[in-house]
PDB file of N, CA and C in Angstrom:
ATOM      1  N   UNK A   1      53.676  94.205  92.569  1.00  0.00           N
ATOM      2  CA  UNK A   1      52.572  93.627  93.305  1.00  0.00           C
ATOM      3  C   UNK A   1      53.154  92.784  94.437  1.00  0.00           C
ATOM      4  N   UNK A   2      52.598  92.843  95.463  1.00  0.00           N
ATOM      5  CA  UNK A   2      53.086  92.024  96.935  1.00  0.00           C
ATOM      6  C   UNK A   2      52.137  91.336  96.958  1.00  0.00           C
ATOM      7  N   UNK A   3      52.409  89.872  97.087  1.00  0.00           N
ATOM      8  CA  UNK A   3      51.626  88.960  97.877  1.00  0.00           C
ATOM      9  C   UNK A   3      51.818  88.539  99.215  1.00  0.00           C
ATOM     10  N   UNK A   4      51.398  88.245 100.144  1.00  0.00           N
ATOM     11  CA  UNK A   4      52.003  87.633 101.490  1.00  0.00           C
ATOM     12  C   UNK A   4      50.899  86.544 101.831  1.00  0.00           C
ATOM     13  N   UNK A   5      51.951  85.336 101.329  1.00  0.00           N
ATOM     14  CA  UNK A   5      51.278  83.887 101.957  1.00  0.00           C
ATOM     15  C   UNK A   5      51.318  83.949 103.211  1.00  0.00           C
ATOM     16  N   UNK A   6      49.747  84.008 103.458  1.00  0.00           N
ATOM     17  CA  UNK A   6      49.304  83.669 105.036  1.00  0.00           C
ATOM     18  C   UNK A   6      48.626  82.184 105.181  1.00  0.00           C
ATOM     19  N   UNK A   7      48.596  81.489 104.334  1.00  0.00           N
ATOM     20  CA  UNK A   7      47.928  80.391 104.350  1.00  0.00           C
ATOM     21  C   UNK A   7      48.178  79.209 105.862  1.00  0.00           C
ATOM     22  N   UNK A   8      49.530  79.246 106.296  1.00  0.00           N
ATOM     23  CA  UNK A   8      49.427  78.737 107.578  1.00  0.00           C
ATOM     24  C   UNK A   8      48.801  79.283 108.825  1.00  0.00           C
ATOM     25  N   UNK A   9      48.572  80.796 108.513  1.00  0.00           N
ATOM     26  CA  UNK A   9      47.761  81.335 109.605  1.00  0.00           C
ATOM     27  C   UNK A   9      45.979  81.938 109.470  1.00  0.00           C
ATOM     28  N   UNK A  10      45.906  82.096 108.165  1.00  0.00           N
ATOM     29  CA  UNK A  10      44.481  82.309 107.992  1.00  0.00           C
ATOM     30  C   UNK A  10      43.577  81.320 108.839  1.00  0.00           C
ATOM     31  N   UNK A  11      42.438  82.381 109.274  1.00  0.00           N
ATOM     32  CA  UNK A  11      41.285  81.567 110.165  1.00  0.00           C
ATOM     33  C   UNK A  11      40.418  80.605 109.057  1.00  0.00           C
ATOM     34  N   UNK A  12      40.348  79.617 110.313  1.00  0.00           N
ATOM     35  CA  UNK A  12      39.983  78.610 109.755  1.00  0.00           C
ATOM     36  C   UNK A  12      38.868  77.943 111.282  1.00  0.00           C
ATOM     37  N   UNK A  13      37.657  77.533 110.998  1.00  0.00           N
ATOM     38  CA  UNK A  13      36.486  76.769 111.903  1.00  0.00           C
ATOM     39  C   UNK A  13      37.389  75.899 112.267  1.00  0.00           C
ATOM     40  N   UNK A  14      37.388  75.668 114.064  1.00  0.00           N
ATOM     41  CA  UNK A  14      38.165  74.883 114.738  1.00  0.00           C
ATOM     42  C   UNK A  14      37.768  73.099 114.409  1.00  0.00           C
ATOM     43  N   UNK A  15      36.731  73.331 113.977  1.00  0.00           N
ATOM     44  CA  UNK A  15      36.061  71.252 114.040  1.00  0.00           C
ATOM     45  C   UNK A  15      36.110  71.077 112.348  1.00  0.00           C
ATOM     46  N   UNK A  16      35.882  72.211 111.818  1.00  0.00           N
ATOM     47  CA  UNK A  16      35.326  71.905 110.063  1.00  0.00           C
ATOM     48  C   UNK A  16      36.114  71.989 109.400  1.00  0.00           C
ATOM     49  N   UNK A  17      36.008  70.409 108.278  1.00  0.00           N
ATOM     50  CA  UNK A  17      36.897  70.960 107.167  1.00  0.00           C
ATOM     51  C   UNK A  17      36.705  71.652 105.805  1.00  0.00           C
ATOM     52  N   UNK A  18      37.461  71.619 105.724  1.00  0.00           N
ATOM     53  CA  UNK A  18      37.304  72.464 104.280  1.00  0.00           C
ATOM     54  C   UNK A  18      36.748  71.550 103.051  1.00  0.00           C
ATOM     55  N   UNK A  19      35.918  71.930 101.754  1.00  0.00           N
ATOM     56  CA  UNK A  19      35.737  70.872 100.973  1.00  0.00           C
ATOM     57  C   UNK A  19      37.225  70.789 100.149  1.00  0.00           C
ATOM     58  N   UNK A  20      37.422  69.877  99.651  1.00  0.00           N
ATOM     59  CA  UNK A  20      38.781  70.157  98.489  1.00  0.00           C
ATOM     60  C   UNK A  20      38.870  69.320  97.396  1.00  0.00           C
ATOM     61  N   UNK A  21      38.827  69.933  96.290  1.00  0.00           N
ATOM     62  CA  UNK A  21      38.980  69.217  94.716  1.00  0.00           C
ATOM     63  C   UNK A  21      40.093  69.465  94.102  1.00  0.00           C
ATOM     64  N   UNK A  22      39.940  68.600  93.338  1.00  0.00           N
ATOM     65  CA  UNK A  22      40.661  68.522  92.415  1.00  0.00           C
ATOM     66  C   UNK A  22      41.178  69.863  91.757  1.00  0.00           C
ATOM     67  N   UNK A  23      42.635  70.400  91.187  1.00  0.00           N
ATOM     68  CA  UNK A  23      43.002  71.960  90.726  1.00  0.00           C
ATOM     69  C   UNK A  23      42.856  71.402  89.367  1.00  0.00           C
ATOM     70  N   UNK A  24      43.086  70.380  88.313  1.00  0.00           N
ATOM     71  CA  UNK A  24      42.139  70.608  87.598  1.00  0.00           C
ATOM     72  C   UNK A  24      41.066  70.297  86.807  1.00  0.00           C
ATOM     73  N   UNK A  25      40.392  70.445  88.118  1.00  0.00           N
ATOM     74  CA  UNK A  25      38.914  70.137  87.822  1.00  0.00           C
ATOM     75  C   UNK A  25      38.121  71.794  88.030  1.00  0.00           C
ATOM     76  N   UNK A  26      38.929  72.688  88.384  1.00  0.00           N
ATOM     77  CA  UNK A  26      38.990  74.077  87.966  1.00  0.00           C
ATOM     78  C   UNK A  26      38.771  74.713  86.703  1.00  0.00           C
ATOM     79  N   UNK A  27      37.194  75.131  86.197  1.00  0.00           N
ATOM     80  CA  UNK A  27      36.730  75.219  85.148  1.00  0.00           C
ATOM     81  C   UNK A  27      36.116  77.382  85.424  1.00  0.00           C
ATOM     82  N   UNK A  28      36.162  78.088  87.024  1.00  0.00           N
ATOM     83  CA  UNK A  28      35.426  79.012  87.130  1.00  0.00           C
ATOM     84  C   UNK A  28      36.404  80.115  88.047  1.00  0.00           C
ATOM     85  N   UNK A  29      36.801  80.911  88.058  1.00  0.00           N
ATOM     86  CA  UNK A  29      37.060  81.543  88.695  1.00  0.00           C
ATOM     87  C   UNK A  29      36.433  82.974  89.362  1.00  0.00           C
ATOM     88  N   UNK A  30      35.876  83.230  90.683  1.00  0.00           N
ATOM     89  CA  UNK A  30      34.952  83.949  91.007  1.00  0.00           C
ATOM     90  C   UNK A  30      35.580  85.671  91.958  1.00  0.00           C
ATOM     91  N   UNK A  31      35.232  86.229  91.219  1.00  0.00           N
ATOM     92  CA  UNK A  31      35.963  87.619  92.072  1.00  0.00           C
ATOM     93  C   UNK A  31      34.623  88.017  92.205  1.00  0.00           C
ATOM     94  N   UNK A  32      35.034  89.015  94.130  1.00  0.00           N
ATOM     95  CA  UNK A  32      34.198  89.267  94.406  1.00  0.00           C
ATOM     96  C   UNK A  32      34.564  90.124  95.805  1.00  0.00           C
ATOM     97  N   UNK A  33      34.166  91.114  96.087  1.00  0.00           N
ATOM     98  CA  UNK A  33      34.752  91.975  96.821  1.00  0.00           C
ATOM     99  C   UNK A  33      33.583  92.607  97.844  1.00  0.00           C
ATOM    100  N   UNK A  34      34.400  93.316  98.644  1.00  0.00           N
ATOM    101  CA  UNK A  34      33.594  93.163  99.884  1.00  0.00           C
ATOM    102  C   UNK A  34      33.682  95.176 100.488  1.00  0.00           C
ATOM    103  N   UNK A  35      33.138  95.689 100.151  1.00  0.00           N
ATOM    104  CA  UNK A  35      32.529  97.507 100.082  1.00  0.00           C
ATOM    105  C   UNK A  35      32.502  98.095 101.572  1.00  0.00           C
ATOM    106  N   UNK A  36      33.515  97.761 102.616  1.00  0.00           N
ATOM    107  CA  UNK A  36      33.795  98.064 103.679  1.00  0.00           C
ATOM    108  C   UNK A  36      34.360  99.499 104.009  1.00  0.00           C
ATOM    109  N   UNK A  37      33.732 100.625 104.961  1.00  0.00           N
ATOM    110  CA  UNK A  37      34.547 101.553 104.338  1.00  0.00           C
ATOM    111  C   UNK A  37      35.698 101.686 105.576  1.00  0.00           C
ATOM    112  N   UNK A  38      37.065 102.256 105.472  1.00  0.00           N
ATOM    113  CA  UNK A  38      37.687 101.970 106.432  1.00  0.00           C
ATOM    114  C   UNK A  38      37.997 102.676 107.650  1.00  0.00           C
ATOM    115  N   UNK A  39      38.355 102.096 108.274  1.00  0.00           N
ATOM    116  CA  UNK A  39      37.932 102.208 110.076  1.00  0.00           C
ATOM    117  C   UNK A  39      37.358 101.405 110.746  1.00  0.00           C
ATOM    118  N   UNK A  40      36.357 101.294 110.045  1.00  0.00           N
ATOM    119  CA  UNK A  40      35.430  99.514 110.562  1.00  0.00           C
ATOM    120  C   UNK A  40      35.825  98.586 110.895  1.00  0.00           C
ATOM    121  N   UNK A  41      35.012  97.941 111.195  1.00  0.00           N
ATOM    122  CA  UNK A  41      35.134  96.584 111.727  1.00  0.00           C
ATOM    123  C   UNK A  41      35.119  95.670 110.514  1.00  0.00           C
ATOM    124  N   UNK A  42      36.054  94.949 110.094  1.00  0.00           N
ATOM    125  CA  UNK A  42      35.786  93.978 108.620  1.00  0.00           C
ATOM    126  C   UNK A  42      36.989  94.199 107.655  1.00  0.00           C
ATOM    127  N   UNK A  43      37.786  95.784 107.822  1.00  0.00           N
ATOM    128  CA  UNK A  43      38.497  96.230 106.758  1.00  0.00           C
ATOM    129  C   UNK A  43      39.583  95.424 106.481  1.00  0.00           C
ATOM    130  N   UNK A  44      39.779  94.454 106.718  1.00  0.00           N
ATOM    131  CA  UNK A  44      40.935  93.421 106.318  1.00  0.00           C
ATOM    132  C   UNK A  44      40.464  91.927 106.561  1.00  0.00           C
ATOM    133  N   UNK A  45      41.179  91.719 105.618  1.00  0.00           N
ATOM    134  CA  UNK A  45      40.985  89.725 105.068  1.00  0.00           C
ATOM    135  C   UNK A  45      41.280  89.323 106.392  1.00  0.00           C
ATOM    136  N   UNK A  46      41.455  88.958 106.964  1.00  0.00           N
ATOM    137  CA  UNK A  46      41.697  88.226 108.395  1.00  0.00           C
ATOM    138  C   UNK A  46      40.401  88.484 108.842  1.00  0.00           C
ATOM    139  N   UNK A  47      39.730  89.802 109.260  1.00  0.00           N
ATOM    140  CA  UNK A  47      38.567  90.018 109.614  1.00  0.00           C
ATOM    141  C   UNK A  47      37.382  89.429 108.963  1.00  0.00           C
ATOM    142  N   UNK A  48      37.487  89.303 107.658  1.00  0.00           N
ATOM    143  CA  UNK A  48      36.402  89.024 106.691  1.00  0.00           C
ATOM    144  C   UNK A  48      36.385  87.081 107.022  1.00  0.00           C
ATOM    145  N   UNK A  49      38.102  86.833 107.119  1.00  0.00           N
ATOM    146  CA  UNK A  49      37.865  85.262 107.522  1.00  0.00           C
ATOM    147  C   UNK A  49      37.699  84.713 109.039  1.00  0.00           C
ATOM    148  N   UNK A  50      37.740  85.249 109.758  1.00  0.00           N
ATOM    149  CA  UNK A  50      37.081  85.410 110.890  1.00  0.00           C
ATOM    150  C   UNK A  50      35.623  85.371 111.225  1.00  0.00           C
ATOM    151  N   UNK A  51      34.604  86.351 110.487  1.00  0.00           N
ATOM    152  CA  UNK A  51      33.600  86.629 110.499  1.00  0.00           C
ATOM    153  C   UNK A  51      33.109  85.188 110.207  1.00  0.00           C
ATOM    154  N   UNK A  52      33.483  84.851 108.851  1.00  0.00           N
ATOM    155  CA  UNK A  52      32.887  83.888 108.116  1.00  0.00           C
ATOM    156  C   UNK A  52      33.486  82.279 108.853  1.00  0.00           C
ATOM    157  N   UNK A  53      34.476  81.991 109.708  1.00  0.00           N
ATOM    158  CA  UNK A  53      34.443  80.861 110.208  1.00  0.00           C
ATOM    159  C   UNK A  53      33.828  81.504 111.420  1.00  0.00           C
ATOM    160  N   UNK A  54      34.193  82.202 111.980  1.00  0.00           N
ATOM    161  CA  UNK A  54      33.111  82.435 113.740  1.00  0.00           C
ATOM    162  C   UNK A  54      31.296  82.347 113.783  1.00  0.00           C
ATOM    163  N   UNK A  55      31.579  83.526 113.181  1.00  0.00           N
ATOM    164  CA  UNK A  55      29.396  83.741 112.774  1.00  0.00           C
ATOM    165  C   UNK A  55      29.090  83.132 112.074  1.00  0.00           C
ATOM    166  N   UNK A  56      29.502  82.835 110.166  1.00  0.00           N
ATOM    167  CA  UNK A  56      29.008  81.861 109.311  1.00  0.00           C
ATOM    168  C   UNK A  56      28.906  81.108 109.644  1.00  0.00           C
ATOM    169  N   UNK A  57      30.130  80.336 110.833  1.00  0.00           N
ATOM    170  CA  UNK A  57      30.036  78.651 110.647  1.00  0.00           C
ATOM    171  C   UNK A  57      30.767  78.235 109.905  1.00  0.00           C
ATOM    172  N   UNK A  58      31.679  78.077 108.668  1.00  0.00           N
ATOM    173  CA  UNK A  58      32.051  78.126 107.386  1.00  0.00           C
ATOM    174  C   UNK A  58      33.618  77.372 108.304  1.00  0.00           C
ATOM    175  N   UNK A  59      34.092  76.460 107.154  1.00  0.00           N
ATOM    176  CA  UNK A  59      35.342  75.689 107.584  1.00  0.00           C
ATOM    177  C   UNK A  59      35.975  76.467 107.355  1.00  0.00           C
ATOM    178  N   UNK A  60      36.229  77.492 106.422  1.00  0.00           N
ATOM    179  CA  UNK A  60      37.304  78.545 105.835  1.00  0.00           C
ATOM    180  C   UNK A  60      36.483  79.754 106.076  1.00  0.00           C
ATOM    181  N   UNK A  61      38.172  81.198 105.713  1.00  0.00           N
ATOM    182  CA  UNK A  61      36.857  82.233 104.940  1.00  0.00           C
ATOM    183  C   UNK A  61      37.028  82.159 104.154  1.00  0.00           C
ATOM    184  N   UNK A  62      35.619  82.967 103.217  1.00  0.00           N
ATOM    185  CA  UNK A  62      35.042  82.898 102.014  1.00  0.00           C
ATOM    186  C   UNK A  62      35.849  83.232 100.956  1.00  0.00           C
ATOM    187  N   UNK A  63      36.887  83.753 100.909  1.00  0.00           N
ATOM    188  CA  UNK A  63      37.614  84.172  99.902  1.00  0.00           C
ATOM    189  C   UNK A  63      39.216  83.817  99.926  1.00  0.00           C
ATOM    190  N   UNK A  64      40.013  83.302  98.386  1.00  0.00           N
ATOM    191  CA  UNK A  64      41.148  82.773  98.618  1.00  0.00           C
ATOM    192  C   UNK A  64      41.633  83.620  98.997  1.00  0.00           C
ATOM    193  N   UNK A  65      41.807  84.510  98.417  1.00  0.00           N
ATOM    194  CA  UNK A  65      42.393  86.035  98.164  1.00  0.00           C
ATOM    195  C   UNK A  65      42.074  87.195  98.882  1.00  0.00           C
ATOM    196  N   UNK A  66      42.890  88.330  99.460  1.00  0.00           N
ATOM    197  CA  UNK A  66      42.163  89.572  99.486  1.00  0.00           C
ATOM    198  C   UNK A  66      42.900  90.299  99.158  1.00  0.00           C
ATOM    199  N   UNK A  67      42.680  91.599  99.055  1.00  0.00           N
ATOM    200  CA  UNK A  67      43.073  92.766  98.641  1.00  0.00           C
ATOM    201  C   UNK A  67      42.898  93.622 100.106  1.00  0.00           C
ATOM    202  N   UNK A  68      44.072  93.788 100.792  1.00  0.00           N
ATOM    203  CA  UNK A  68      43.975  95.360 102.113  1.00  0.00           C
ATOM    204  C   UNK A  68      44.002  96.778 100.964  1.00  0.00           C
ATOM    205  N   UNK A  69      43.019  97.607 102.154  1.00  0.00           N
ATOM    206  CA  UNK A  69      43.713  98.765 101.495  1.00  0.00           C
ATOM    207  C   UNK A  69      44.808  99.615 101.299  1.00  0.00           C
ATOM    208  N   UNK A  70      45.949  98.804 101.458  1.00  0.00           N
ATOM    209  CA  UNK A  70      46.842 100.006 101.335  1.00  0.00           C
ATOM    210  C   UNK A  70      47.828  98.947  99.887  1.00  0.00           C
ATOM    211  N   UNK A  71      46.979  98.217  99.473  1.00  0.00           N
ATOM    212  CA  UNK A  71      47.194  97.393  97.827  1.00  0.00           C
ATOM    213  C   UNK A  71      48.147  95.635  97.926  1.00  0.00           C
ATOM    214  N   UNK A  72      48.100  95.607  99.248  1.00  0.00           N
ATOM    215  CA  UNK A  72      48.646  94.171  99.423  1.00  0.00           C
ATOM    216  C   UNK A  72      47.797  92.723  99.667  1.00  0.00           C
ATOM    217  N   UNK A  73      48.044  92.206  98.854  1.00  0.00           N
ATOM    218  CA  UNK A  73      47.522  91.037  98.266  1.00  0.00           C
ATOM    219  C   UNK A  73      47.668  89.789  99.159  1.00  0.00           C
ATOM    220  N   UNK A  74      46.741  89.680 100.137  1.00  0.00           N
ATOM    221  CA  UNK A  74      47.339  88.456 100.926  1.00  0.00           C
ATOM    222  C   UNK A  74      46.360  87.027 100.349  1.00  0.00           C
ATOM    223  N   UNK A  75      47.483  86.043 100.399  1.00  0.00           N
ATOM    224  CA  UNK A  75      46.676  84.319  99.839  1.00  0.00           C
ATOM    225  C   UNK A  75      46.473  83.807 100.922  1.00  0.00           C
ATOM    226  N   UNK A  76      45.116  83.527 101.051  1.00  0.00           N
ATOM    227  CA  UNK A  76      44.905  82.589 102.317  1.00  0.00           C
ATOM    228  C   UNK A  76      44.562  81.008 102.598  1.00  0.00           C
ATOM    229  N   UNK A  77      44.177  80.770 101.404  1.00  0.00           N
ATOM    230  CA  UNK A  77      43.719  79.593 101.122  1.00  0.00           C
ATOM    231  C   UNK A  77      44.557  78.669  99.967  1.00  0.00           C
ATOM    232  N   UNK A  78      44.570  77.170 100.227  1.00  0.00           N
ATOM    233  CA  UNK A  78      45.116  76.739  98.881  1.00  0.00           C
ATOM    234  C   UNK A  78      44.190  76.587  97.747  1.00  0.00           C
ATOM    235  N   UNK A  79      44.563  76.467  96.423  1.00  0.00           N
ATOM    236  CA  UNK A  79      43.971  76.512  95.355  1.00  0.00           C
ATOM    237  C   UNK A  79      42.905  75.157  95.425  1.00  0.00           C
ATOM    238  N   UNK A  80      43.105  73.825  95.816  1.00  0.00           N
ATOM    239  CA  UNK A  80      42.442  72.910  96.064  1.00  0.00           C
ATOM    240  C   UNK A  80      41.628  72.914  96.932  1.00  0.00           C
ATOM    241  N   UNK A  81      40.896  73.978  98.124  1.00  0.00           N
ATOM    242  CA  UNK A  81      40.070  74.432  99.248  1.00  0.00           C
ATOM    243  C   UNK A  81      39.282  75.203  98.147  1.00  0.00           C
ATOM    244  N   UNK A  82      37.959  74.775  98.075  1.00  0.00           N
ATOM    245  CA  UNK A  82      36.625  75.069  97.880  1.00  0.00           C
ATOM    246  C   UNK A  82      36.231  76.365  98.811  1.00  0.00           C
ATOM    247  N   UNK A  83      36.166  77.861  98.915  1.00  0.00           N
ATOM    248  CA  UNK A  83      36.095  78.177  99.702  1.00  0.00           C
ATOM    249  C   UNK A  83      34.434  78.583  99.588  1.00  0.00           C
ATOM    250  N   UNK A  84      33.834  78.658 100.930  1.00  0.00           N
ATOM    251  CA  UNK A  84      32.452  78.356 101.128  1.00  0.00           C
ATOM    252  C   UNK A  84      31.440  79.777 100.264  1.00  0.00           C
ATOM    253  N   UNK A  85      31.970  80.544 100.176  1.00  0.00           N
ATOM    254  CA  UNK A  85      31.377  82.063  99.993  1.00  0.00           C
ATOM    255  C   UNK A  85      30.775  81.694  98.651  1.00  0.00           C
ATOM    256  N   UNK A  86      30.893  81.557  97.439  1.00  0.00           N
ATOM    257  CA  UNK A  86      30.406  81.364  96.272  1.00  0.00           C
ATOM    258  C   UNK A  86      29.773  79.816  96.002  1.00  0.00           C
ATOM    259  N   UNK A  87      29.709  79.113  96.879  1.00  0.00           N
ATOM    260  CA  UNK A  87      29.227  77.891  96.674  1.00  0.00           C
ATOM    261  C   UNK A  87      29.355  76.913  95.837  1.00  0.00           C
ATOM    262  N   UNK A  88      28.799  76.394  95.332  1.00  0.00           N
ATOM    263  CA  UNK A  88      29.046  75.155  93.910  1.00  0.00           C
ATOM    264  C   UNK A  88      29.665  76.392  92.666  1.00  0.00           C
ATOM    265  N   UNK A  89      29.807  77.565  92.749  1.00  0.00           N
ATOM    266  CA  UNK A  89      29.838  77.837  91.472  1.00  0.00           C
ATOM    267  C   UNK A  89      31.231  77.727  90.625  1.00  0.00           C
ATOM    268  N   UNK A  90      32.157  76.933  91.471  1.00  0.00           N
ATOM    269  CA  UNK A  90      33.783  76.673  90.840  1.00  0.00           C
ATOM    270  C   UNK A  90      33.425  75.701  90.433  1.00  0.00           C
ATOM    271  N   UNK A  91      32.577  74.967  90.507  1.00  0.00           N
ATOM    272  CA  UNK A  91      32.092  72.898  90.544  1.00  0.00           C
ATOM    273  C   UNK A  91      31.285  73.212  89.156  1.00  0.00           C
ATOM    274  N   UNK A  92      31.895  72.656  88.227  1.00  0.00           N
ATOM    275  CA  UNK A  92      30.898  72.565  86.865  1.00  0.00           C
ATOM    276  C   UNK A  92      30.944  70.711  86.922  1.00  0.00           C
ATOM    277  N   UNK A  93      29.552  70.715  86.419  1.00  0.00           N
ATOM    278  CA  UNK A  93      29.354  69.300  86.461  1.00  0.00           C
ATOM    279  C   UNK A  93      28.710  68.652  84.963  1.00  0.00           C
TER     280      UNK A  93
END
């Protein structure tokens, strides 16, 4: 399995920050994938975090993680960044 930390370069909203908690206060972990078919516009995590800080608005994109299709695993986010796509649902209270 390949990972490639992109975390210094993943898009990120130029004014917004990110929320960030506590790692462990980490009670949920949320997978969730995105049915792009390829050629398009979207087919890679950079694109998907793009979308979501440009058009969403969103301090981050929505997902720590992605999966490209050709099976490489890029990390974009740190584990303590709340990322906006799933909302409160890592936050158990």
């Amino acid at each position: 399995m390949n990972i490639l930390d992109i975390r210094s370069s993943a898009p990120r909203h130029r004014t917004k920050l990110p929320t960030l908690r506590a790692i462990s206060g980490i009670r949920q972990i949320v997978l969730h994938h995105g049915m792009t078919r390829r050629g398009l516009g979207g087919t890679n995590y950079e694109a998907y975090c793009r979308f979501h800080t440009q058009t969403n608005n969103w301090s981050v994109g929505g997902y720590m993680y992605g999966v490209e299709p050709d099976g490489v695993i890029k990390w974009g986010y740190d584990w303590n960044m709340q990322t906006p796509h799933v909302g409160t649902a890592t936050v158990i209270r």
